[in-house]
N, C-alpha and C. Protein backbone atom coordinates (compact mmCIF):
# COMPACT_ATOMS: atom_id res chain seq x y z
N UNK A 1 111.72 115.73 104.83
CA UNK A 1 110.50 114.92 104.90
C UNK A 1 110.03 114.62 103.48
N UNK A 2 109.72 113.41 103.26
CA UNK A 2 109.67 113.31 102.10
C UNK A 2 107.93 113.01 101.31
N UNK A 3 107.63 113.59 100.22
CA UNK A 3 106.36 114.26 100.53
C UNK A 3 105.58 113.64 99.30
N UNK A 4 104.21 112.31 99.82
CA UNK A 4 103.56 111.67 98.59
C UNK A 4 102.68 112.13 98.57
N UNK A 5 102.61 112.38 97.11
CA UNK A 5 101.22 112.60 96.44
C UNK A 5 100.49 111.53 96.96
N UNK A 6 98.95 112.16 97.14
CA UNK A 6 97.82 111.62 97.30
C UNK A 6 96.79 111.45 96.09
N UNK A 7 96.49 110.72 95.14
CA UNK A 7 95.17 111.35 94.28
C UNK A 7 94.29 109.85 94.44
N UNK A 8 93.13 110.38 95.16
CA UNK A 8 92.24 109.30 95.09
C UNK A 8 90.87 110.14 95.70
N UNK A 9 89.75 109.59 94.87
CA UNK A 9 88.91 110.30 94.28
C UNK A 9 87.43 109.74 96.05
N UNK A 10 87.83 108.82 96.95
CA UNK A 10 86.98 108.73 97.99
C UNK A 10 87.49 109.56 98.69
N UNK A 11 86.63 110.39 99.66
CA UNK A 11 87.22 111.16 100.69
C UNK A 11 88.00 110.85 102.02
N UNK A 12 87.19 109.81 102.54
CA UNK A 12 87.36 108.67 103.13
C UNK A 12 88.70 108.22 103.50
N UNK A 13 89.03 107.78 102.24
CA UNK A 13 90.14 106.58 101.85
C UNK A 13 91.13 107.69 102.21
N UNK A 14 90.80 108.94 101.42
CA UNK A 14 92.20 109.83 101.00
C UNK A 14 92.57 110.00 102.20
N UNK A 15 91.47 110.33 103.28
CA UNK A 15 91.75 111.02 105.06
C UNK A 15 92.79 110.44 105.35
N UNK A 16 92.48 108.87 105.09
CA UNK A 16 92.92 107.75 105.84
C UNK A 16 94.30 107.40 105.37
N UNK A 17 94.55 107.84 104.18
CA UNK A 17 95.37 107.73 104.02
C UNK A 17 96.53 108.96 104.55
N UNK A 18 96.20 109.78 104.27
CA UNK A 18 96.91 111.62 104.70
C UNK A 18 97.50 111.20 106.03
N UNK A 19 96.05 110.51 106.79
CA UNK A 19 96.52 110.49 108.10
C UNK A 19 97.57 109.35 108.57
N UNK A 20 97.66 108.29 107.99
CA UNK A 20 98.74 107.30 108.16
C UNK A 20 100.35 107.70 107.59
N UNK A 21 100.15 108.36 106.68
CA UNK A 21 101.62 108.77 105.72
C UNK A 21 102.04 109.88 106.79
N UNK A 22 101.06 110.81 107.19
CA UNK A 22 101.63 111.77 108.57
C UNK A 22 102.00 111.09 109.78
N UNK A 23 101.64 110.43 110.06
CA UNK A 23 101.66 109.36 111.26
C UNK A 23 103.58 109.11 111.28
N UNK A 24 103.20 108.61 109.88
CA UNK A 24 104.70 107.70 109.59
C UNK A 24 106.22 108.09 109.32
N UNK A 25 105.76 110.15 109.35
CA UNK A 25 107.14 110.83 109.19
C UNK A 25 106.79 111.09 107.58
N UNK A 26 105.65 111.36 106.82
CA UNK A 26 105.73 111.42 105.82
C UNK A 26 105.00 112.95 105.59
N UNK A 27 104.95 113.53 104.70
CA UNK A 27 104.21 114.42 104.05
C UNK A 27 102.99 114.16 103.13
N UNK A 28 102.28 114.11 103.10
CA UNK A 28 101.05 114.14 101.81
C UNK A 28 100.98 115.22 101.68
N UNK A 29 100.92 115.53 100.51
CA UNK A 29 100.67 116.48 99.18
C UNK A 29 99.75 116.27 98.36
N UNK A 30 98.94 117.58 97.33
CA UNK A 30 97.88 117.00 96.43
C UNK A 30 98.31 117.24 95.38
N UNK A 31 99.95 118.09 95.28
CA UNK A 31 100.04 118.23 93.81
C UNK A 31 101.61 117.98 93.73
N UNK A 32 102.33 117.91 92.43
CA UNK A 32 103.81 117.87 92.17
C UNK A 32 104.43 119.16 93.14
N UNK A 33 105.57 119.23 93.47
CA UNK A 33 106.39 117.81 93.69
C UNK A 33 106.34 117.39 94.71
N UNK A 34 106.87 115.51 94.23
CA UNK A 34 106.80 114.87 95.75
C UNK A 34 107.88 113.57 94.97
N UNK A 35 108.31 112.65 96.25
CA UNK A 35 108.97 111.81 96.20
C UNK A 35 108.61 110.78 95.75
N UNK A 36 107.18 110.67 96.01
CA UNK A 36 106.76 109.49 95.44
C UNK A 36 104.84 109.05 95.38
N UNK A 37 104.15 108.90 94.55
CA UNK A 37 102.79 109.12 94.00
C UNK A 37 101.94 107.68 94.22
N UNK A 38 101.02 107.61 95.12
CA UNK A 38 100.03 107.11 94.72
C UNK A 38 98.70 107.12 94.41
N UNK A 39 98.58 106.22 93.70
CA UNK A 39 97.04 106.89 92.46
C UNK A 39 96.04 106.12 92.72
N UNK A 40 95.05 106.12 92.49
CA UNK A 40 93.84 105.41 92.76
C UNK A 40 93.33 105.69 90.89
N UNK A 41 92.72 104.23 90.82
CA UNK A 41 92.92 103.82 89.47
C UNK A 41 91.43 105.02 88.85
N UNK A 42 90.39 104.27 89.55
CA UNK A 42 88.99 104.65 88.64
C UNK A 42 88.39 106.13 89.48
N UNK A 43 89.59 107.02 88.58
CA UNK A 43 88.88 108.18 89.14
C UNK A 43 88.16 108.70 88.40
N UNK A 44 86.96 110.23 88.08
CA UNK A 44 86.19 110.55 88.17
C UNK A 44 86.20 111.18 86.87
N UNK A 45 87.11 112.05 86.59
CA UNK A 45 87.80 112.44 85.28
C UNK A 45 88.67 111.84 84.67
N UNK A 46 90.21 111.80 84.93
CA UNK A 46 91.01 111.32 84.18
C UNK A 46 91.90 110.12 84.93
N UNK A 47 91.51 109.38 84.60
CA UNK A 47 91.64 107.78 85.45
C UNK A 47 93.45 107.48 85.66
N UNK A 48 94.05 106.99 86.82
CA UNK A 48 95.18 107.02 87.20
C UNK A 48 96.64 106.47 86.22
N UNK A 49 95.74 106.21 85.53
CA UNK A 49 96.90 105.02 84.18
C UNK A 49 97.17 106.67 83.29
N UNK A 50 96.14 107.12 83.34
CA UNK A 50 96.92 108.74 82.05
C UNK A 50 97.44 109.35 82.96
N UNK A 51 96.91 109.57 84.36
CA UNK A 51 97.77 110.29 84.95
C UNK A 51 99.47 110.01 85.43
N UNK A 52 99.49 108.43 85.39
CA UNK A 52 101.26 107.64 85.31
C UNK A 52 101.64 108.22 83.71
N UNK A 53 100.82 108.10 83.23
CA UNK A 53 101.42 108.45 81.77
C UNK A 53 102.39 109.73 81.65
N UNK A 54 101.08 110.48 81.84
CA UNK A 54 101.72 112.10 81.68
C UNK A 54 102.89 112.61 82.70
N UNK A 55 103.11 111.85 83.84
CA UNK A 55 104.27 111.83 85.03
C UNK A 55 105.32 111.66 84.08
N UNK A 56 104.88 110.36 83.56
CA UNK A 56 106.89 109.73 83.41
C UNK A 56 107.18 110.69 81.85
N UNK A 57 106.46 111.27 81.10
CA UNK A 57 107.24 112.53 80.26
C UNK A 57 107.67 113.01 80.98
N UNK A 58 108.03 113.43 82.16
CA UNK A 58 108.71 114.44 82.90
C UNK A 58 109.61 113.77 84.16
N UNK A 59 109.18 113.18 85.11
CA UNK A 59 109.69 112.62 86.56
C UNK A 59 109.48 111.01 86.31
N UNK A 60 110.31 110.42 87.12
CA UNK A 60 110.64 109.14 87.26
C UNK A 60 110.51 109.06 88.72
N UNK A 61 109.99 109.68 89.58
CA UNK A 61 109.28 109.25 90.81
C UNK A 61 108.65 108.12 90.80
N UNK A 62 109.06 107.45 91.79
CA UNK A 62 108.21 105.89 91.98
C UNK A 62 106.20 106.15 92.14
N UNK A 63 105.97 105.54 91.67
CA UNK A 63 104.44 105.62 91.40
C UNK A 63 103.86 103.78 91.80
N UNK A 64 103.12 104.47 92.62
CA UNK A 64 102.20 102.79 93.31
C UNK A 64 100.52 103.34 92.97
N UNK A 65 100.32 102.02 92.32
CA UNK A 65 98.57 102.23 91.76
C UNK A 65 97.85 101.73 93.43
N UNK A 66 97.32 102.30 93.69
CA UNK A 66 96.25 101.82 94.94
C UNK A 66 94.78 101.71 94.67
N UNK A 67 94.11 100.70 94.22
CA UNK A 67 93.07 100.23 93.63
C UNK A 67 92.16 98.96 93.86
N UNK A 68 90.57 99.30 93.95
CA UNK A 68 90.06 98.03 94.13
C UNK A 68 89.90 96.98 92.82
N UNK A 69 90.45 97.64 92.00
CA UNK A 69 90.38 96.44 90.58
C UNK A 69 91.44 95.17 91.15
N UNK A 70 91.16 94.15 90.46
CA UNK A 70 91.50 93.20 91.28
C UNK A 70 91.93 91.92 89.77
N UNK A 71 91.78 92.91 88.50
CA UNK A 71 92.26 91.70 87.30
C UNK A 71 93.52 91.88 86.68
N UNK A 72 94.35 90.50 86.17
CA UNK A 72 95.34 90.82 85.90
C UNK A 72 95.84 91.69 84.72
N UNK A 73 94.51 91.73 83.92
CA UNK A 73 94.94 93.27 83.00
C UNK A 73 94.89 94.58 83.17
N UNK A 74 94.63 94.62 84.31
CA UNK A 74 94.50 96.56 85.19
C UNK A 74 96.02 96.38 85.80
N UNK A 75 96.52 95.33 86.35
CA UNK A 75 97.99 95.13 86.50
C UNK A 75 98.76 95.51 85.86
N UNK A 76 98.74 94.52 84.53
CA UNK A 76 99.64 94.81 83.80
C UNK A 76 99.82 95.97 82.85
N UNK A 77 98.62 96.87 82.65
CA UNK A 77 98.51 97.93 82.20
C UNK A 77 99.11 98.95 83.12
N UNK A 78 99.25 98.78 84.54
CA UNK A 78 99.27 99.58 85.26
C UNK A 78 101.50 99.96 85.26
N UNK A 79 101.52 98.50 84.88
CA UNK A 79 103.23 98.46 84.84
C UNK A 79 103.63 98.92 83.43
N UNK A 80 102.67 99.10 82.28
CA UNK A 80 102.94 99.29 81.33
C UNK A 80 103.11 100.89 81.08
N UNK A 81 102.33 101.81 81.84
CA UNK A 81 102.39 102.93 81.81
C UNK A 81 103.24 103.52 82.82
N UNK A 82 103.86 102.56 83.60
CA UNK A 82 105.27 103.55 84.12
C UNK A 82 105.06 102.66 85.63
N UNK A 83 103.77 102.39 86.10
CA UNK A 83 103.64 102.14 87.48
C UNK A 83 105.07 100.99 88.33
N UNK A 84 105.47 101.58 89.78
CA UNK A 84 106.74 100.41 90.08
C UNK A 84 105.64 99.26 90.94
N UNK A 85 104.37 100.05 91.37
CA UNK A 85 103.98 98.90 92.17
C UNK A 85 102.43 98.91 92.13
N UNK A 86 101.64 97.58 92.83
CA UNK A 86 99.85 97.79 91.97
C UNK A 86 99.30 97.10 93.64
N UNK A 87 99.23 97.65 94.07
CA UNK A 87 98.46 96.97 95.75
C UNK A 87 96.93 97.72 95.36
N UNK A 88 96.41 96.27 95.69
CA UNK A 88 94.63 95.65 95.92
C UNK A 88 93.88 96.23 97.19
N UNK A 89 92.82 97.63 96.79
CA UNK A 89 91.97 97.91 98.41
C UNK A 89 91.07 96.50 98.68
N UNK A 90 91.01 96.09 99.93
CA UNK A 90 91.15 96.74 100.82
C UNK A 90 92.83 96.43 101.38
N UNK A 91 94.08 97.66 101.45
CA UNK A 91 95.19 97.71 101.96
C UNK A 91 95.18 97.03 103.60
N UNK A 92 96.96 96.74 103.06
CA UNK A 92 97.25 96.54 104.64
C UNK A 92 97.65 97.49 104.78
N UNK A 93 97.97 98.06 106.39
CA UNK A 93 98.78 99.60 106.52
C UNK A 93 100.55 99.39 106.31
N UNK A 94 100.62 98.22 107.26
CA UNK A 94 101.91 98.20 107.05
C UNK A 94 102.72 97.18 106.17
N UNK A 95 102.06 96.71 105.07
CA UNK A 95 102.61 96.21 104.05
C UNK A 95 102.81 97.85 103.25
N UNK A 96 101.73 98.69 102.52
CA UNK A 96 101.64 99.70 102.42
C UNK A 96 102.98 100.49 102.27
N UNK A 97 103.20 100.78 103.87
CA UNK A 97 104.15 101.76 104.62
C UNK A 97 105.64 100.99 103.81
N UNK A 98 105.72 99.58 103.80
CA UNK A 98 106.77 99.01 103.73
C UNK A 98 107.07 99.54 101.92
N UNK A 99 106.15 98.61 101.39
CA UNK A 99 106.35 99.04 99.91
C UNK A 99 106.73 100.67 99.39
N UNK A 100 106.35 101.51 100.37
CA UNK A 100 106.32 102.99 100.12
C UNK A 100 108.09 103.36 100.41
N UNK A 101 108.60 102.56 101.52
CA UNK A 101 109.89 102.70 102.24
C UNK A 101 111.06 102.33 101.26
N UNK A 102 110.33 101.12 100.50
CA UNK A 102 111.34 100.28 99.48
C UNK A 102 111.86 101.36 98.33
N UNK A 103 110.35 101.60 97.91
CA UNK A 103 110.60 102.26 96.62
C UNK A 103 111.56 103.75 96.81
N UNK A 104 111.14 104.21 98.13
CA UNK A 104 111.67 105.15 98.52
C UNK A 104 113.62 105.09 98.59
N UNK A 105 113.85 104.03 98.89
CA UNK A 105 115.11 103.73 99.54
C UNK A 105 115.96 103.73 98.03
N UNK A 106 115.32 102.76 97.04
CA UNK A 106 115.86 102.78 95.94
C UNK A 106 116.23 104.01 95.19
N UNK A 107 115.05 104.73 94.97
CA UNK A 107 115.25 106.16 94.85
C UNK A 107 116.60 107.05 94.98
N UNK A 108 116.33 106.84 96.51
CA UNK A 108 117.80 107.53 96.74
C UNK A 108 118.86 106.94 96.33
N UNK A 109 119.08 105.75 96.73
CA UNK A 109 120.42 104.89 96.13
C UNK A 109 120.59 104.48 95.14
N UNK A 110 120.91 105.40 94.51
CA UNK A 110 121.32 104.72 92.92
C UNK A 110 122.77 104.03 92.56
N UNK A 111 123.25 104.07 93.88
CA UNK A 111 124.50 102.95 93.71
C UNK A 111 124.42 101.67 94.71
N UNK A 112 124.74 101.11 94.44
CA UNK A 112 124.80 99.38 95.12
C UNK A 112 126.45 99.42 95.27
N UNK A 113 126.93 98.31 96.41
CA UNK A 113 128.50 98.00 96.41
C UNK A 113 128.49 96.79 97.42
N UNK A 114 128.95 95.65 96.79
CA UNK A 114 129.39 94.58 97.81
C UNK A 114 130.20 94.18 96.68
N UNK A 115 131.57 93.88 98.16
CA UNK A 115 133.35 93.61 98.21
C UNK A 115 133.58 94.53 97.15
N UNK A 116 134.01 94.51 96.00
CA UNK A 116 134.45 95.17 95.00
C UNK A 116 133.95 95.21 93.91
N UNK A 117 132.38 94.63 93.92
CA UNK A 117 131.65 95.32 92.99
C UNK A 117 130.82 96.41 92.93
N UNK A 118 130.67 97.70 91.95
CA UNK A 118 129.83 98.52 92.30
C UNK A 118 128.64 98.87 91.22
N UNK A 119 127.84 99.18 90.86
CA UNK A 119 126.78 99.14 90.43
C UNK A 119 126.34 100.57 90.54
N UNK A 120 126.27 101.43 89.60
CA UNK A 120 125.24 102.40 89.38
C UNK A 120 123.40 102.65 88.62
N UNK A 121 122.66 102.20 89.38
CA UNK A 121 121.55 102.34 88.82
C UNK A 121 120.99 103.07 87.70
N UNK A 122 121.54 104.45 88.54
CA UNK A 122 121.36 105.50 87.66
C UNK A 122 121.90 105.60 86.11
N UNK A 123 123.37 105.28 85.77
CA UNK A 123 123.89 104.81 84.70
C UNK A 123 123.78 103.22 84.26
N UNK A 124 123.37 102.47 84.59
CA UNK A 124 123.52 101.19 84.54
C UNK A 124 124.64 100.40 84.41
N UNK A 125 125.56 100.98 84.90
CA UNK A 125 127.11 100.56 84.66
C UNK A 125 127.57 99.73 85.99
N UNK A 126 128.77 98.82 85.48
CA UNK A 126 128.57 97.83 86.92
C UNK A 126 130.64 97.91 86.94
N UNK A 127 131.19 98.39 87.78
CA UNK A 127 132.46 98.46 87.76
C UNK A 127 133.35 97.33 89.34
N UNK A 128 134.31 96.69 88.85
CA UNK A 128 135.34 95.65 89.41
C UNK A 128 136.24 96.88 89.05
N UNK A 129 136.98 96.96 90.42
CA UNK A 129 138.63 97.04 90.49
C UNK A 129 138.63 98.21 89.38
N UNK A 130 139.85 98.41 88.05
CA UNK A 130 139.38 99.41 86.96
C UNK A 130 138.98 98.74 86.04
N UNK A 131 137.86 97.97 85.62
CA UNK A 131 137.35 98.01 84.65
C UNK A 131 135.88 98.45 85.20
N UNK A 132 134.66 98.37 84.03
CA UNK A 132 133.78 98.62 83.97
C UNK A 132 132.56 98.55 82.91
N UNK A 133 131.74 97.76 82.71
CA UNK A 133 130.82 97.44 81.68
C UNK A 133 129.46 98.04 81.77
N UNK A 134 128.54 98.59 80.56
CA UNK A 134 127.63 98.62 80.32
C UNK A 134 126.56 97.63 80.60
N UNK A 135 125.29 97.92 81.00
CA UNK A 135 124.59 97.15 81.46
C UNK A 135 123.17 97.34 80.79
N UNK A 136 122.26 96.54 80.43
CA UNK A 136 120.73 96.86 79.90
C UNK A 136 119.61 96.74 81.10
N UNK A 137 118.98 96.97 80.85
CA UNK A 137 118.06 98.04 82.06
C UNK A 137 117.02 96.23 82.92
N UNK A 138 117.51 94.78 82.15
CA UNK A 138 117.46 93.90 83.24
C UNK A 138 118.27 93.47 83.71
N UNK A 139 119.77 93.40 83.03
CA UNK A 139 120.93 93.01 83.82
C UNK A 139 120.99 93.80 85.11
N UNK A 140 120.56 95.16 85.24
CA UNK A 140 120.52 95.90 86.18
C UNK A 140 120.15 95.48 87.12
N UNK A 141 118.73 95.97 86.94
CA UNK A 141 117.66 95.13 88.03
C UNK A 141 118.53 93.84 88.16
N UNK A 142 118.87 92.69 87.87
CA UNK A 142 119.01 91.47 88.39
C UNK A 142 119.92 91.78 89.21
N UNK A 143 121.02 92.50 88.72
CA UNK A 143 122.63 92.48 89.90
C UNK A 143 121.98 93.12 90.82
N UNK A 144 120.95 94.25 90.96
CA UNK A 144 120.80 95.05 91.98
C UNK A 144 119.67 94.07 93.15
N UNK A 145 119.19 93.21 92.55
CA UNK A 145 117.80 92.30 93.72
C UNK A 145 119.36 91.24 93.75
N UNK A 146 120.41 90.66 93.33
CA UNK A 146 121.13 89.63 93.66
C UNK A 146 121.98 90.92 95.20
N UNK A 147 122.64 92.04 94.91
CA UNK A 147 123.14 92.85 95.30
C UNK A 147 122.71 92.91 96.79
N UNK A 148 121.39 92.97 96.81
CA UNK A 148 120.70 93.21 97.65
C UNK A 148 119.97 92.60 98.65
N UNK A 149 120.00 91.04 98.37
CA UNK A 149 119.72 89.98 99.31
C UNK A 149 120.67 88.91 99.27
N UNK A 150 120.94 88.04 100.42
CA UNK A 150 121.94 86.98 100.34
C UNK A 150 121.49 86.12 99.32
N UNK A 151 120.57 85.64 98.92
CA UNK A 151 119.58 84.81 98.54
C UNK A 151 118.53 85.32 97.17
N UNK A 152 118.93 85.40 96.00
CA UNK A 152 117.36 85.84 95.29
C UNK A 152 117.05 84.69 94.52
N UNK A 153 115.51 84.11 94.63
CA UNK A 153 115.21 83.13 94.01
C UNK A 153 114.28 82.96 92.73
N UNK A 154 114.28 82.23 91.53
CA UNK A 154 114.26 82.92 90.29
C UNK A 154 112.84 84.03 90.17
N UNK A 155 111.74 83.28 91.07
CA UNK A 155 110.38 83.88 91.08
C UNK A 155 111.09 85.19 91.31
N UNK A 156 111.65 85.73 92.85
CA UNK A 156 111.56 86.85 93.30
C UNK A 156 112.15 88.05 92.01
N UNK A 157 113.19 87.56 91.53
CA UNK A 157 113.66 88.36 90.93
C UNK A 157 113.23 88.24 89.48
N UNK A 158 112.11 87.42 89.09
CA UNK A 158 111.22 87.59 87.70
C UNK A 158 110.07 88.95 88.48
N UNK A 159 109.73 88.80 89.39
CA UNK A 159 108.92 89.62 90.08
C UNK A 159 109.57 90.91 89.88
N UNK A 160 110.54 91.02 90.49
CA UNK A 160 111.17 92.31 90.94
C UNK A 160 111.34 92.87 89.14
N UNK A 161 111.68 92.48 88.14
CA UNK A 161 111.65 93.02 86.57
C UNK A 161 110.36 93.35 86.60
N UNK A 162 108.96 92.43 86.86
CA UNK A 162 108.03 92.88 86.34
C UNK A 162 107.60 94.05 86.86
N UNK A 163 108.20 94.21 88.38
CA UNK A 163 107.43 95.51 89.17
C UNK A 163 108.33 96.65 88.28
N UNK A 164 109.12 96.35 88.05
CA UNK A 164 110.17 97.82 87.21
C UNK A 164 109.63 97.47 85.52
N UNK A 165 108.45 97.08 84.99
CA UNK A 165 107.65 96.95 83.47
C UNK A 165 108.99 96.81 82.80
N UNK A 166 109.28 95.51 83.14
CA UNK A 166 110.45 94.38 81.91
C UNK A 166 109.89 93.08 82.20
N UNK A 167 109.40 92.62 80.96
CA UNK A 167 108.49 91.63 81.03
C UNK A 167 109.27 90.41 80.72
N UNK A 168 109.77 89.42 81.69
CA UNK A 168 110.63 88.29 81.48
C UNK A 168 109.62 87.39 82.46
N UNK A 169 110.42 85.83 81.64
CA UNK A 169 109.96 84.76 82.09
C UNK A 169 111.34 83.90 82.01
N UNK A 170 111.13 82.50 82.67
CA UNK A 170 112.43 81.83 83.21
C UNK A 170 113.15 81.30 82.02
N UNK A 171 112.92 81.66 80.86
CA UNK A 171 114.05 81.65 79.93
C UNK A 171 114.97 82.62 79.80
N UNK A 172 114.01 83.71 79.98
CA UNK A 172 114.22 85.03 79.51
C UNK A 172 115.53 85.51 80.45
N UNK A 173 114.76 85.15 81.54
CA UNK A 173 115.81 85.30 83.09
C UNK A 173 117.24 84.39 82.98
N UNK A 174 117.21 82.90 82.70
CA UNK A 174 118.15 82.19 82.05
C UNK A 174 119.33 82.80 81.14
N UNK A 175 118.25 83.59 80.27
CA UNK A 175 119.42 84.06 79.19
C UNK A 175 120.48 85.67 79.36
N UNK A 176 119.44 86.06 80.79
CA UNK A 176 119.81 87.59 80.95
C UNK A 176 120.94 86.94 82.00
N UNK A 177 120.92 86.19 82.94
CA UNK A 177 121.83 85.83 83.76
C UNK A 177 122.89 85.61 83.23
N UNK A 178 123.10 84.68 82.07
CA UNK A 178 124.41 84.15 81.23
C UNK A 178 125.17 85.18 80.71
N UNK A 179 124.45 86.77 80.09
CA UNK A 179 125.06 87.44 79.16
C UNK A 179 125.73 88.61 80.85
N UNK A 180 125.01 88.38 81.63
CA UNK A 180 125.80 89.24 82.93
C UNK A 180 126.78 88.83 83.34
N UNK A 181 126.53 87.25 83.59
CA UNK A 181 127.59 86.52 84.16
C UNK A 181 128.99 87.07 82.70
N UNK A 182 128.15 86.60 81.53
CA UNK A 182 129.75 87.13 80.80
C UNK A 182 130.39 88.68 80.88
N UNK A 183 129.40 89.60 81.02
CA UNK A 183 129.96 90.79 81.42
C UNK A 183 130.74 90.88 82.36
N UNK A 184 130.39 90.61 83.59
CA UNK A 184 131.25 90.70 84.85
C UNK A 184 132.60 89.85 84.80
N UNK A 185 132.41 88.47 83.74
CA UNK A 185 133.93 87.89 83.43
C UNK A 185 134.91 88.81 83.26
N UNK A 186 134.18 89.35 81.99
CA UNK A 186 135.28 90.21 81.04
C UNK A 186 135.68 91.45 81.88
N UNK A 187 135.52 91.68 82.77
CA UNK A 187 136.08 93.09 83.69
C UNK A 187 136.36 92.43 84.74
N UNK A 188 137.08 91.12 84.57
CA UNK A 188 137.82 90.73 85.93
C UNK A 188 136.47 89.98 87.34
N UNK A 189 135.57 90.32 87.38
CA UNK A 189 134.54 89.73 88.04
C UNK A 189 134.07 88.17 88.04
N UNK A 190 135.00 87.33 87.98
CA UNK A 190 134.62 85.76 87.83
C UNK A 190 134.01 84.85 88.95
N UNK A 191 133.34 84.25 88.47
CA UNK A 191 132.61 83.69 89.46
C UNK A 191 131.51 84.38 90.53
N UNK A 192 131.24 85.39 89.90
CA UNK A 192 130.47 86.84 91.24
C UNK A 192 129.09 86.25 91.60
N UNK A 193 127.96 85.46 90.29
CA UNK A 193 126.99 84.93 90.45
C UNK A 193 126.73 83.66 90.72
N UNK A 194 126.52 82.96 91.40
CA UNK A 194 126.63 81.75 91.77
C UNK A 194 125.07 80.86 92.04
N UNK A 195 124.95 80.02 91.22
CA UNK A 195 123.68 79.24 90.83
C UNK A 195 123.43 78.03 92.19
N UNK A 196 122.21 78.67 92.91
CA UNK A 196 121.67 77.60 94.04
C UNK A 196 120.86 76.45 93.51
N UNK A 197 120.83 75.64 92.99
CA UNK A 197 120.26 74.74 92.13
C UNK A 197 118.98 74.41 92.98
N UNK A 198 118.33 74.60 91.76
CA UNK A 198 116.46 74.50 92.35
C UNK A 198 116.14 75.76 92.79
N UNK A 199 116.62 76.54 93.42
CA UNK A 199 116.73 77.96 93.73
C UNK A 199 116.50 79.27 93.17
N UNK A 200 117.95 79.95 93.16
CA UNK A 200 117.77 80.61 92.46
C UNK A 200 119.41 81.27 92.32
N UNK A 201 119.96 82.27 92.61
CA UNK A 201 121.12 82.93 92.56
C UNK A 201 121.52 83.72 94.04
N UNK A 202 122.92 83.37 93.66
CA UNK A 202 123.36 84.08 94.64
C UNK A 202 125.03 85.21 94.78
N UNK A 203 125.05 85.78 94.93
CA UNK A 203 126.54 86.61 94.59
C UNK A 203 127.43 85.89 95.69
């Protein structure tokens, strides 16, 4: 059973929350360890952005900010200090549940594999047949959101970097695609990414 921290400073909210994550096959917990943390931003003492801080010196557990701040610089601060995801109270339950499932799933799988490509998250290494190349921590992410849907379109997967705090835009994305696409050449992988014009990519 896999077991999230709770820290949020209404009583209320926290019930409500305890009681849905139990509901759902989950555990809530109030202290380390757990699989995966969500924080409530404006707490009482030491506000949820130091508390992502002081996590990722130690654990790389997925961390979701759950907060009524609602501007885009509590966001982006929030991805800057480690956070994978930033959902706005008042929550849905089962958007929530879903985002909690995702991050969860990734977690465990730190390898990806479709036809004969394979992909280690964990190392960032992406291996064809016997070869195998080094990867930087957005080539990753990109093969792994292309990996992972028939279809990724450029927004989704500028999104999906920003939720993992790698801050690209559609050049940026442009230029990370080209230097993958040449990686995967050079280890025998030709043609693996394939450009939906107007779109976005597709393996």
């Amino acid at each position: 059973m896999d077991r999230i921290l709770v820290i949020e400073d209404d009583a209320a909210i926290r019930t409500e929350l305890c009681e849905l994550l139990a509901a759902n096959g989950y555990k809530p917990v109030g202290e380390l360890p757990c699989e995966l943390a969500l924080l409530d931003v404006g707490l009482p003492q030491e506000n949820g952005y130091e508390i992502c801080r002081k996590l990722r010196q130690h654990s790389d557990v997925p961390v979701i900010f759950l907060t009524a701040r609602e501007s885009a610089e509590d966001e982006l601060v929030a991805f800057g200090v480690g956070g994978d995801d930033f959902i706005r109270k008042p929550y849905n339950s089962s958007v929530l549940l879903a985002r909690i499932a995702r991050l969860l799933k990734r977690k465990s799988s730190p390898v990806l594999k479709v036809r004969e490509l394979t992909l280690n998250l964990t190392e960032m290494t992406v291996h064809f047949q016997e070869q195998s190349a080094e990867l930087t921590r957005n080539e990753t992410r990109i093969l792994a959101c292309l990996m992972q849907k028939p279809l990724c379109t450029r927004t989704e997967i500028i999104e999906d970097l920003w939720n993992n705090s790698l801050y690209v835009d559609e050049n940026t994305l442009y230029v990370n695609i080209n230097r993958l696409r040449d990686k995967l050449h050079r280890i025998g992988a030709e043609n693996y990414i394939r450009t939906v014009r107007g779109v976005g990519y597709r393996l």
